[in-house]
Protein backbone atom coordinates (compact mmCIF):
# COMPACT_ATOMS: atom_id res chain seq x y z
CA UNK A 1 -30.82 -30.54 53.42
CA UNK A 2 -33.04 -27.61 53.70
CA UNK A 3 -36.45 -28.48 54.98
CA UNK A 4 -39.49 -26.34 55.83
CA UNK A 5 -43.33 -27.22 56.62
CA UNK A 6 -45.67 -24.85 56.27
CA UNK A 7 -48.61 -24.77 58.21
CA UNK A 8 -51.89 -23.32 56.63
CA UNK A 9 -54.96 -23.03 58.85
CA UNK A 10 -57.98 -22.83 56.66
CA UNK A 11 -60.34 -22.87 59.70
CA UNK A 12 -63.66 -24.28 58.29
CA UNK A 13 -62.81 -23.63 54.99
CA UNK A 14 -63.43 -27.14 53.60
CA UNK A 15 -63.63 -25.07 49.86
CA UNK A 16 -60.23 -23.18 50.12
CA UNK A 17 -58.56 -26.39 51.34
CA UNK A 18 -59.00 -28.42 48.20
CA UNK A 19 -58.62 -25.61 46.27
CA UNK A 20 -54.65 -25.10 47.78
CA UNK A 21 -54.35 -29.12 47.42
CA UNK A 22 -55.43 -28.77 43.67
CA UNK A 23 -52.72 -25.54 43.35
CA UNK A 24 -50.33 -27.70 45.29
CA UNK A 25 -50.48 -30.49 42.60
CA UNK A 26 -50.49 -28.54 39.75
CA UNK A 27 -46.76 -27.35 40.62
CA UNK A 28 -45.71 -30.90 40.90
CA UNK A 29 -46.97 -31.68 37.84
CA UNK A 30 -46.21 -28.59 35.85
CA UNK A 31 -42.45 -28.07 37.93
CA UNK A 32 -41.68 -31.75 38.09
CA UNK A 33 -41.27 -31.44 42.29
CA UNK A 34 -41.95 -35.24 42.72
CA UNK A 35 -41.45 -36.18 46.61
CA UNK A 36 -39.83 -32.91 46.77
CA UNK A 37 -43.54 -30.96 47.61
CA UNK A 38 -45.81 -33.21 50.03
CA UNK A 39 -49.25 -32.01 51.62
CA UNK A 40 -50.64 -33.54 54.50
CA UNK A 41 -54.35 -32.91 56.00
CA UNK A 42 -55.26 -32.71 59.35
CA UNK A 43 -58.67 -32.66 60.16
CA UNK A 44 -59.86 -31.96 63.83
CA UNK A 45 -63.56 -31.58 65.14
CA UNK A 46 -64.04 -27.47 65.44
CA UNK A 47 -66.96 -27.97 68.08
CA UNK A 48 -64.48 -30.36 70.31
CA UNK A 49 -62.09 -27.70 69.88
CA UNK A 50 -64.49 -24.97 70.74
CA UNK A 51 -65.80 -26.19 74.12
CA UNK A 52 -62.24 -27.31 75.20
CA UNK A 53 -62.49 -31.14 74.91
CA UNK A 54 -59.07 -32.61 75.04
CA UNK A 55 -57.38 -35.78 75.60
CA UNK A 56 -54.60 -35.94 78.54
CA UNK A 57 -52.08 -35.18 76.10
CA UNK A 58 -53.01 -32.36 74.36
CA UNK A 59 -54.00 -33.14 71.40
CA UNK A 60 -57.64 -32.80 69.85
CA UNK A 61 -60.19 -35.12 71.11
CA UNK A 62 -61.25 -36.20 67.48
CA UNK A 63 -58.48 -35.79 64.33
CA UNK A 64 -59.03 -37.38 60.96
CA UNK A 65 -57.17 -36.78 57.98
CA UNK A 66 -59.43 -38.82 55.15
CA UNK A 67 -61.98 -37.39 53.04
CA UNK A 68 -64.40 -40.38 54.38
CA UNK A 69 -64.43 -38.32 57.59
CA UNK A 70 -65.26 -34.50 56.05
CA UNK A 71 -67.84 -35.87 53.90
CA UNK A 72 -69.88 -37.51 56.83
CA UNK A 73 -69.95 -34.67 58.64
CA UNK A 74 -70.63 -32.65 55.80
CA UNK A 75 -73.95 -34.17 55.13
CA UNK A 76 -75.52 -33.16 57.98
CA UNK A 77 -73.74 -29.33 57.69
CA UNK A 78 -74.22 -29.24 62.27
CA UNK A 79 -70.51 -30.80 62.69
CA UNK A 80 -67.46 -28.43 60.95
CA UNK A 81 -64.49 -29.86 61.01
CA UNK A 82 -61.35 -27.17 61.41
CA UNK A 83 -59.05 -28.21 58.68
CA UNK A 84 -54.98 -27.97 58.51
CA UNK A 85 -52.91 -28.16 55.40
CA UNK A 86 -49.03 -28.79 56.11
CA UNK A 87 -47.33 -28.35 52.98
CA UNK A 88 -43.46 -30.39 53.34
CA UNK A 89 -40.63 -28.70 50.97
CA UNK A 90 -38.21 -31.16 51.11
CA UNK A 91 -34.72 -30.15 48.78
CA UNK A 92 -31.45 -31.38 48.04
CA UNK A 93 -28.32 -28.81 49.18
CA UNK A 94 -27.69 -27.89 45.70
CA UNK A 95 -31.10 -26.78 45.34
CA UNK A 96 -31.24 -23.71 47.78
CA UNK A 97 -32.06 -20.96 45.26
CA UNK A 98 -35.17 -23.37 44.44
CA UNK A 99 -36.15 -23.90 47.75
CA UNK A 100 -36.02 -19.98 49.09
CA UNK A 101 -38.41 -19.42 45.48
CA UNK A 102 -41.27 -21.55 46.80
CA UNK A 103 -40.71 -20.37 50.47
CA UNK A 104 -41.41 -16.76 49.07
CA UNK A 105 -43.82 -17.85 46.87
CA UNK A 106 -46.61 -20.47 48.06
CA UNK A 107 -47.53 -18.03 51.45
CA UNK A 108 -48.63 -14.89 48.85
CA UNK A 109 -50.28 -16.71 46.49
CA UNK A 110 -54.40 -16.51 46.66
CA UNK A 111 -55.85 -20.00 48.57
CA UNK A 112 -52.56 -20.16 50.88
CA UNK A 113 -52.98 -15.88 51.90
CA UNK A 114 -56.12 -16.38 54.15
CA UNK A 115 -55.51 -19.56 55.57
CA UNK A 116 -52.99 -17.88 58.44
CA UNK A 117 -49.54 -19.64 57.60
CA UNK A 118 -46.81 -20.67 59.93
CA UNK A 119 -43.50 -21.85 58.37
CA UNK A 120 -41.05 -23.91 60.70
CA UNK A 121 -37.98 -24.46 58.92
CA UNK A 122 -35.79 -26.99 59.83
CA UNK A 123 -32.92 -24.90 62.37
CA UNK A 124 -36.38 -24.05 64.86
CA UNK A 125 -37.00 -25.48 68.07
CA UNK A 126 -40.53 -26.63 67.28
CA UNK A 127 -39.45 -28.69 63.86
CA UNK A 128 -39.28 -31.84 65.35
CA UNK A 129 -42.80 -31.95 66.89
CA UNK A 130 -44.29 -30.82 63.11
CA UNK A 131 -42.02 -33.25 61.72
CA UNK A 132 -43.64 -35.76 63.89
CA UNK A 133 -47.42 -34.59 63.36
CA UNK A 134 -46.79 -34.41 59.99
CA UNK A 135 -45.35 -38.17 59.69
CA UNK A 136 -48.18 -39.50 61.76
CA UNK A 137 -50.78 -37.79 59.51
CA UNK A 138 -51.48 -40.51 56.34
């Protein structure tokens, strides 16, 4: 089954975030993808990222992936949060030509352009850790 994430980096970027997630769910809706397109946030604290905070394992001191989370630090506009899209095209074999479409497709259009993406398709070495962040993300 082909299998790609894509990994979109929108920085700070709260804006151009929501903006891809409403693009994102207008091609489900409008292409019928289902469970075949699924978006995942991940939300980490930019200034714990920018003074080197980190736990023993590597990972960002603070991650959050609910809205609850941006809009508290929001409020206050001193604490940015640095804000990850990963975008899960999940096909069926007979599908291919589909698939290859949208992996041409979703990195040129306008919100996705800026936001620096990364594609790890399922053959690379690094899949299975995405594969993991991205099923521990809710």
């Amino acid at each position: 089954m082909p299998q790609s994430i894509f990994i979109f980096d929108f920085g700070t970027n709260e804006e151009a975030a929501q903006q891809a997630r409403h693009k994102i769910d207008g091609w489900k809706q409008g292409f019928r993808l289902g469970d075949k397109m699924k978006l995942k946030f991940e939300r980490e604290d930019a200034a714990a990222k920018d003074s080197g905070e980190e736990s023993a394992a590597g990972k960002p001191a603070k991650k959050s992936s609910s809205k609850k989370a941006a809009e508290k630090k929001g409020e206050d506009g001193e604490a940015a949060t640095r804000v990850k899209l990963l975008l899960l095209l999940d096909f069926s074999d007979h599908e291919k030509l589909t698939y290859q479409r949208w992996i041409d497709r979703i990195p040129n259009e306008e919100p996705f352009k800026s936001a620096n993406p990364e594609t790890v398709r399922s053959g690379d070495p690094e899949h299975a850790r995405v594969a993991e962040l991205f099923d521990s993300l809710d």
